[in-house]
Protein backbone atom coordinates (compact mmCIF):
# COMPACT_ATOMS: atom_id res chain seq x y z
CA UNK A 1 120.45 113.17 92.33
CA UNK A 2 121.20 115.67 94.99
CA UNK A 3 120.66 115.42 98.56
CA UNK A 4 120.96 117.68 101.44
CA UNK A 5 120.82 116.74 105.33
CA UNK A 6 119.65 119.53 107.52
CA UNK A 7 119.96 119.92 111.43
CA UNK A 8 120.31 122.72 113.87
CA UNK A 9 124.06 123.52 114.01
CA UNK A 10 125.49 121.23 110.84
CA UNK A 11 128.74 120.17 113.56
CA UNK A 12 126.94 116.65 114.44
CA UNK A 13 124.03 115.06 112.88
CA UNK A 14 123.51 116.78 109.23
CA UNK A 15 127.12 116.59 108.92
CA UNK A 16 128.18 112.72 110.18
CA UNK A 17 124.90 112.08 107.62
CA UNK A 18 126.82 114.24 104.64
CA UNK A 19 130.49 112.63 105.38
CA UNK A 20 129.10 109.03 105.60
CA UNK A 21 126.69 109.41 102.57
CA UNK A 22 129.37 110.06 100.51
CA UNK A 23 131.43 107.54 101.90
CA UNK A 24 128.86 105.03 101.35
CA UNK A 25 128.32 106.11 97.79
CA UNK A 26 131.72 106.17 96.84
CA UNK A 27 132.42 102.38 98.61
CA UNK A 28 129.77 101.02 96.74
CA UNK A 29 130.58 102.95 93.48
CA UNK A 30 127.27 104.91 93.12
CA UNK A 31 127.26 107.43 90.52
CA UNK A 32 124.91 110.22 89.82
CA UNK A 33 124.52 111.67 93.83
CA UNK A 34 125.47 114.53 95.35
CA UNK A 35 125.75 115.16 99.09
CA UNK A 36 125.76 117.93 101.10
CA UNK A 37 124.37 119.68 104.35
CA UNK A 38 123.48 122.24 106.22
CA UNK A 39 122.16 124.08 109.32
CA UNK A 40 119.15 125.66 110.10
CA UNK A 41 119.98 127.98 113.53
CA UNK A 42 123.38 127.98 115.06
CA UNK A 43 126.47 130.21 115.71
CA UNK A 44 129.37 130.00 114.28
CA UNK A 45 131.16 126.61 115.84
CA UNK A 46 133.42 123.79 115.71
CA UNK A 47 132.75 119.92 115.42
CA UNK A 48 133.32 118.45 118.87
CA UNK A 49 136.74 116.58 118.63
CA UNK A 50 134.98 113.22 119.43
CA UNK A 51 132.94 113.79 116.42
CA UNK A 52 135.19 114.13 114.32
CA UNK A 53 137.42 110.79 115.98
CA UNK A 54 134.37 108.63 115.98
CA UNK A 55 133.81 108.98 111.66
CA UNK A 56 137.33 108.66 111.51
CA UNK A 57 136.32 105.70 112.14
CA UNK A 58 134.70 105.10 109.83
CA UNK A 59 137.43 106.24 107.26
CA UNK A 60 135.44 109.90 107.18
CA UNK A 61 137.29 112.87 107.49
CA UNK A 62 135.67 115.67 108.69
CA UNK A 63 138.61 117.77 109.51
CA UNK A 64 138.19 120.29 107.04
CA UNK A 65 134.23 120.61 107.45
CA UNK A 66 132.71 124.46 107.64
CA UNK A 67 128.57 125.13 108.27
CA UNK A 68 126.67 126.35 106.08
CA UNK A 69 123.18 127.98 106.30
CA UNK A 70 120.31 126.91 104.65
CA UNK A 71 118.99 129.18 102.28
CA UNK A 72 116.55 129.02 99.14
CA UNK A 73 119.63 129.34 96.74
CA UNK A 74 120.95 125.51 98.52
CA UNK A 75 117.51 124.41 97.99
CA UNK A 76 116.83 125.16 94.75
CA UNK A 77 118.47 121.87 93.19
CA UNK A 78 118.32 119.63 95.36
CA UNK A 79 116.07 116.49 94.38
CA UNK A 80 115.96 115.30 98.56
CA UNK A 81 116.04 117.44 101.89
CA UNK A 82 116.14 115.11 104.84
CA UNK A 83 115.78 116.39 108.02
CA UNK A 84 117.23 114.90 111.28
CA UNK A 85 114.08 116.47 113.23
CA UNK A 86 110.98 117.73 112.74
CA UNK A 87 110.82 121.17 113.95
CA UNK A 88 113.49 121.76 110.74
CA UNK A 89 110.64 121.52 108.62
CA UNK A 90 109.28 124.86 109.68
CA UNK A 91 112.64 126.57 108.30
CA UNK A 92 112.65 124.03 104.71
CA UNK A 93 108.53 124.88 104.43
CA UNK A 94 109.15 128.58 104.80
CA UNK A 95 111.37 128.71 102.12
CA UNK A 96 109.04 126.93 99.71
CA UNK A 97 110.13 123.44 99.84
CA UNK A 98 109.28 119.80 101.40
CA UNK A 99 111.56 117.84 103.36
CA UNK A 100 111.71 114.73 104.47
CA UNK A 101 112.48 113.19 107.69
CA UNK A 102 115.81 111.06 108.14
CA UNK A 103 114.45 108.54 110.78
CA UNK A 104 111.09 108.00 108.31
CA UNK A 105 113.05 107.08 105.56
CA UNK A 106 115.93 104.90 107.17
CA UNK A 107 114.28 103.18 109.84
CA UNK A 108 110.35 103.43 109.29
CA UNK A 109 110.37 105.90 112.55
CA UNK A 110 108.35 108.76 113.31
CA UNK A 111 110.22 110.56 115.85
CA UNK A 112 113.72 113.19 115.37
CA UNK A 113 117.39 112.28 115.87
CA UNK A 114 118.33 114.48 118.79
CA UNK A 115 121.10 116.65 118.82
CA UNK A 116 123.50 116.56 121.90
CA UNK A 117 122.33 119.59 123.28
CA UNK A 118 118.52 117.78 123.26
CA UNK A 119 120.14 114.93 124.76
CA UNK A 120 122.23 117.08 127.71
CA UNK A 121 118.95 118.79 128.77
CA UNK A 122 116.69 115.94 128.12
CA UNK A 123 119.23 113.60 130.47
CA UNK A 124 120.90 115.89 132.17
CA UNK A 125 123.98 113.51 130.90
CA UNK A 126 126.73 116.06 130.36
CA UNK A 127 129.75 113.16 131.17
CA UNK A 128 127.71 110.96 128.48
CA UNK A 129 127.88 113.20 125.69
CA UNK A 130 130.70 111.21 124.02
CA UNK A 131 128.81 108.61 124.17
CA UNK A 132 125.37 110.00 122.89
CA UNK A 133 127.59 110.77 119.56
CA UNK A 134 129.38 107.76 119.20
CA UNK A 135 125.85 105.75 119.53
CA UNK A 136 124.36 108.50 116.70
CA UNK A 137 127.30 108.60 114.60
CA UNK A 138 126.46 104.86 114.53
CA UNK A 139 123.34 104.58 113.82
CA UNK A 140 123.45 107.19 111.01
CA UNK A 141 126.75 104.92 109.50
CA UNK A 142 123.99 101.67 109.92
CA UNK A 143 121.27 103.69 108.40
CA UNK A 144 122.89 104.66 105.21
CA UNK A 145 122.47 101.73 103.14
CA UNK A 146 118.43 101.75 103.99
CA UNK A 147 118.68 105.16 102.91
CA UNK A 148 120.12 104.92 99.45
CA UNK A 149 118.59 101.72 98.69
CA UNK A 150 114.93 103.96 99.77
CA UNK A 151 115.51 106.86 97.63
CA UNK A 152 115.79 104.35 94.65
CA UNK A 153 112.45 102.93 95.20
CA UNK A 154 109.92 105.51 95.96
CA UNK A 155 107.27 107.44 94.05
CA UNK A 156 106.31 110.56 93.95
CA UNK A 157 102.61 111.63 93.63
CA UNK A 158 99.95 114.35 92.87
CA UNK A 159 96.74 114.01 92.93
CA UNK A 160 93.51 116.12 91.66
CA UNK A 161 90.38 116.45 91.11
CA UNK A 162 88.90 116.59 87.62
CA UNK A 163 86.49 119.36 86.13
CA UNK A 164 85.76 117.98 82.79
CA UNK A 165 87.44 115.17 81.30
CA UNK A 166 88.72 115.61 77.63
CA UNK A 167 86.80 115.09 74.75
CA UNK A 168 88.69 112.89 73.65
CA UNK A 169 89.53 110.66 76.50
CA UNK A 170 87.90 107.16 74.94
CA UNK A 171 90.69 107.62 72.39
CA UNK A 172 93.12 106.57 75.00
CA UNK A 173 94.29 103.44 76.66
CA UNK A 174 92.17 102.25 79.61
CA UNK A 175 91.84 99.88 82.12
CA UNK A 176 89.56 98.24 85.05
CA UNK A 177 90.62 98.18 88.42
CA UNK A 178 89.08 96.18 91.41
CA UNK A 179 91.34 96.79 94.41
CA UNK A 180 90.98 95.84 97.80
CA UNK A 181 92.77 96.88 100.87
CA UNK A 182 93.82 95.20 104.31
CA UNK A 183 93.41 98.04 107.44
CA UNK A 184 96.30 100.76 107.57
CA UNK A 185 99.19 100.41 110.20
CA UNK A 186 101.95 102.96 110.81
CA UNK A 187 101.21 104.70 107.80
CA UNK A 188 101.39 101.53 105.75
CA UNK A 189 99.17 99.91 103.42
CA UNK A 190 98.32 96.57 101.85
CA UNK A 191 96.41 96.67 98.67
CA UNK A 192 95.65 93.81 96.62
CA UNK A 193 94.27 94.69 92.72
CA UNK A 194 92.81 92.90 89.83
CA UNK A 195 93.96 94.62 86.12
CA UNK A 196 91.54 93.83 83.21
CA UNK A 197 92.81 95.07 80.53
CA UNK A 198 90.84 93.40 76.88
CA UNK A 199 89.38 90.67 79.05
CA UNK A 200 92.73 89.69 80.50
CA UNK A 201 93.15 89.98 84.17
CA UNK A 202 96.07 89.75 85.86
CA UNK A 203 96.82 89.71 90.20
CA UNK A 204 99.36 92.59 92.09
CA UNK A 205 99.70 92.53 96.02
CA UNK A 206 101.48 96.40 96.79
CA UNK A 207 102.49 97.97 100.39
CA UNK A 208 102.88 101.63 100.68
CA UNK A 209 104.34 103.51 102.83
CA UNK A 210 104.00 107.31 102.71
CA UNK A 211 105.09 110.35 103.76
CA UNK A 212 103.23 113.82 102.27
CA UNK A 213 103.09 113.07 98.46
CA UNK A 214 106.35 111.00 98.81
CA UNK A 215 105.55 107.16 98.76
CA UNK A 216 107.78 103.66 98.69
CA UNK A 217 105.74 101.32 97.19
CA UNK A 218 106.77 97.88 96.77
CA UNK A 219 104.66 95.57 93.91
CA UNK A 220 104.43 92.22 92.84
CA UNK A 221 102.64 90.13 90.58
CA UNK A 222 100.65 87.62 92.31
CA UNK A 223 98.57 84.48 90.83
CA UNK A 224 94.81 84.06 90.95
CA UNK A 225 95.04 81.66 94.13
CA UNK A 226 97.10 83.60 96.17
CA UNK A 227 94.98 86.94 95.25
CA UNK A 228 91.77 84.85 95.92
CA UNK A 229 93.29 83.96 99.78
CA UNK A 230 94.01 87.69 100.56
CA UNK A 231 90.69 88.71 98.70
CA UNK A 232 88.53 86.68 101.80
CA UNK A 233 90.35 89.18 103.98
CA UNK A 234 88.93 92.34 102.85
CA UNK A 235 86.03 91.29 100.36
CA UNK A 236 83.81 94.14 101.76
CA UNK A 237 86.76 97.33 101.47
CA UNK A 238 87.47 97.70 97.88
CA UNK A 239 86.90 100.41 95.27
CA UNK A 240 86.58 99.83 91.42
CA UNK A 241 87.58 102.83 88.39
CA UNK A 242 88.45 103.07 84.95
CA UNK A 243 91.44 104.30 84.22
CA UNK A 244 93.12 106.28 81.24
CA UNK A 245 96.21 106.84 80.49
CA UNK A 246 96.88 109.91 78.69
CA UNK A 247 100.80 111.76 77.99
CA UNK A 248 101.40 115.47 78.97
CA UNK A 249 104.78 116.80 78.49
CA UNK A 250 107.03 115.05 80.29
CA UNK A 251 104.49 112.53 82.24
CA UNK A 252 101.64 110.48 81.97
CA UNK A 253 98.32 111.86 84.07
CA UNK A 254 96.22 108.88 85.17
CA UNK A 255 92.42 109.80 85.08
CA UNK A 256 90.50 107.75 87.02
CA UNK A 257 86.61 106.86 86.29
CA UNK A 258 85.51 105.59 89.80
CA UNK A 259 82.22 103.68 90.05
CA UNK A 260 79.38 102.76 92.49
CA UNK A 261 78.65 104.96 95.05
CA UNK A 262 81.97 106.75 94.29
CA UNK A 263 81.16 107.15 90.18
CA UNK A 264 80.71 111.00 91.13
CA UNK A 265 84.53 111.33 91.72
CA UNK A 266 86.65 111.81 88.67
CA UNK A 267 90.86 112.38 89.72
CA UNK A 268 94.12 112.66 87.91
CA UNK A 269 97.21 111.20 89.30
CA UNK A 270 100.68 112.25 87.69
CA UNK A 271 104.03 110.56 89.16
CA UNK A 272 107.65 112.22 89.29
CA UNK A 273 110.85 111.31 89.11
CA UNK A 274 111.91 113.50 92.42
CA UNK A 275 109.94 116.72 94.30
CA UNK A 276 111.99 119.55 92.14
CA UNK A 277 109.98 117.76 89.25
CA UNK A 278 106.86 118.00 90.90
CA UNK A 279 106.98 121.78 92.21
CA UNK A 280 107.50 122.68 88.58
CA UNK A 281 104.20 120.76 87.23
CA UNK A 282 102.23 123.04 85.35
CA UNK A 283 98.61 122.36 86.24
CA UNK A 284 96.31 121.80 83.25
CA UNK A 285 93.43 124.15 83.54
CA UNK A 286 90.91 121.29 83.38
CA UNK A 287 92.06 120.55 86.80
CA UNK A 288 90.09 121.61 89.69
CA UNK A 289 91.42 121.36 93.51
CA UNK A 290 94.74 119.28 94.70
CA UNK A 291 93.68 116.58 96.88
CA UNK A 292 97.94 115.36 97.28
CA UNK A 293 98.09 114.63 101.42
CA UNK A 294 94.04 114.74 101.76
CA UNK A 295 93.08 111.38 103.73
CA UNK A 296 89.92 111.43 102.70
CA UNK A 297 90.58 110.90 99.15
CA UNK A 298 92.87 108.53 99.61
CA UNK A 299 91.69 105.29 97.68
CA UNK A 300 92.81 102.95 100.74
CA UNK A 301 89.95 105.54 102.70
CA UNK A 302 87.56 105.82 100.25
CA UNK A 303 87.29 101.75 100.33
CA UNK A 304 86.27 102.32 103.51
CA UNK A 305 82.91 104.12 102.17
């Protein structure tokens, strides 16, 4: 797994992210991930010296630490770009990738990680700078295990709708889903979801969180009572399909068969391992338009109907 953390100037926020990443990983002896960073506008310029003092630390040196410009050659392999703010995702976009934001992932926060510069004119706190950056290089050192511990439970989606179904779909394995949902909040979502599968049901309670086609989902097997006492909640939101599961290449595409007033909607679903995967899906030509990030289609929204 590679990741790269992208700011403005890569002196501060992208780069206390990169140092204490790999800190972290090597601590806690993760294998397999690759950290870096980078910048996205800035001059040529040096990490402030209290920077540098405050992840030392945190047994990070920095000393030796030179930006480096985001391009579409740094991009091209990396699994994860996590942005510190949001306006970096016009420069990661433009270059033909998605991004995703650091506060989203670590701390279930919608809003950017401002840089000091943000923070001087936002405060007009030029003797506080020191410590604006201790109090960040914190909370990025606090944030890390969230972090690592997210990008192992996640799923990544795409979503489409169907022209034609294959001939030979029936051939497949399938199953019915009944699944209910409780109203969204902060861009969660509680679904509950009854499997029958041969005349055998069994019970799942799932929360969601998403962000673009990137989703943590977190799913566990429930029993028939406890199903039963979240099913009085939200008897009257709930959408039922058929679903087959068919292999193609490298993944499995879910069809699903929906029914009642939605039986005129036929999608696919594919998951990935990480977005390099997913850019590089080659679309079957019995696919017809990409509904990945479309609220409306969303299945918690299309309860709703």
């Amino acid at each position: 797994m590679k990741i790269l953390f992208v700011c403005t100037g890569n002196i501060f926020r992208s780069m206390s992210a990169e140092y204490i990443a790999k800190k972290y990983v090597k601590d806690n002896n993760i294998k397999g991930i690759q950290i870096s960073s980078a910048w996205t506008s800035a001059n040529p310029e040096q990490p402030f010296d209290y920077t540098l003092q405050r992840l030392k630390q945190y047994w990070c040196n920095a000393s030796k630490h030179q930006q480096t410009k985001v391009s579409e050659n740094i991009l091209q392999d990396k699994d994860w770009v996590i942005c510190m703010a949001k306006h970096h995702q016009e420069v990661i976009r433009s270059l033909g990738y998605e991004w995703v934001l650091f506060n989203m992932v670590a701390y279930d926060r919608n809003k950017d990680v401002m840089d000091e510069a943000e923070y001087a004119i936002k405060y007009w706190s030029f003797g506080d700078l020191q410590k604006y950056v201790n109090r960040i290089v914190d909370y990025i050192h606090d944030a890390m295990p969230k972090l690592i511990e997210w990008l192992n439970n996640f799923e990544i989606e795409r979503k489409f709708l169907i022209k034609k179904l294959p001939k030979d779909i029936n051939k497949y394995p399938k199953q019915k889903i009944i699944q209910w949902y409780l109203k969204d909040k902060n861009n969660k979502t509680l679904r509950i979801r009854k499997i029958s599968i041969k005349g055998k049901n069994e019970y799942f309670k799932t929360i969601k969180k998403w962000h673009w086609l990137i989703r943590k989902e977190i799913e566990e097997k429930i029993s028939k009572e406890s199903f039963e006492k979240l099913w009085k909640k939200v008897s009257n939101r709930y959408l039922e399909k058929t679903r087959y599961v068919l292999p193609y290449k490298k993944q499995d595409i879910e069809i699903d068969l929906y029914q009642g007033k939605l039986e005129w909607l036929i999608t696919a679903e594919i998951e990935f391992t990480n977005p390099i995967e997913s850019k590089k899906f080659i679309i079957p030509k019995w696919f017809d338009k990409e509904l990945t990030g479309d609220k409306k289609f969303g299945n918690a929204n299309l309860a709703k109907k």
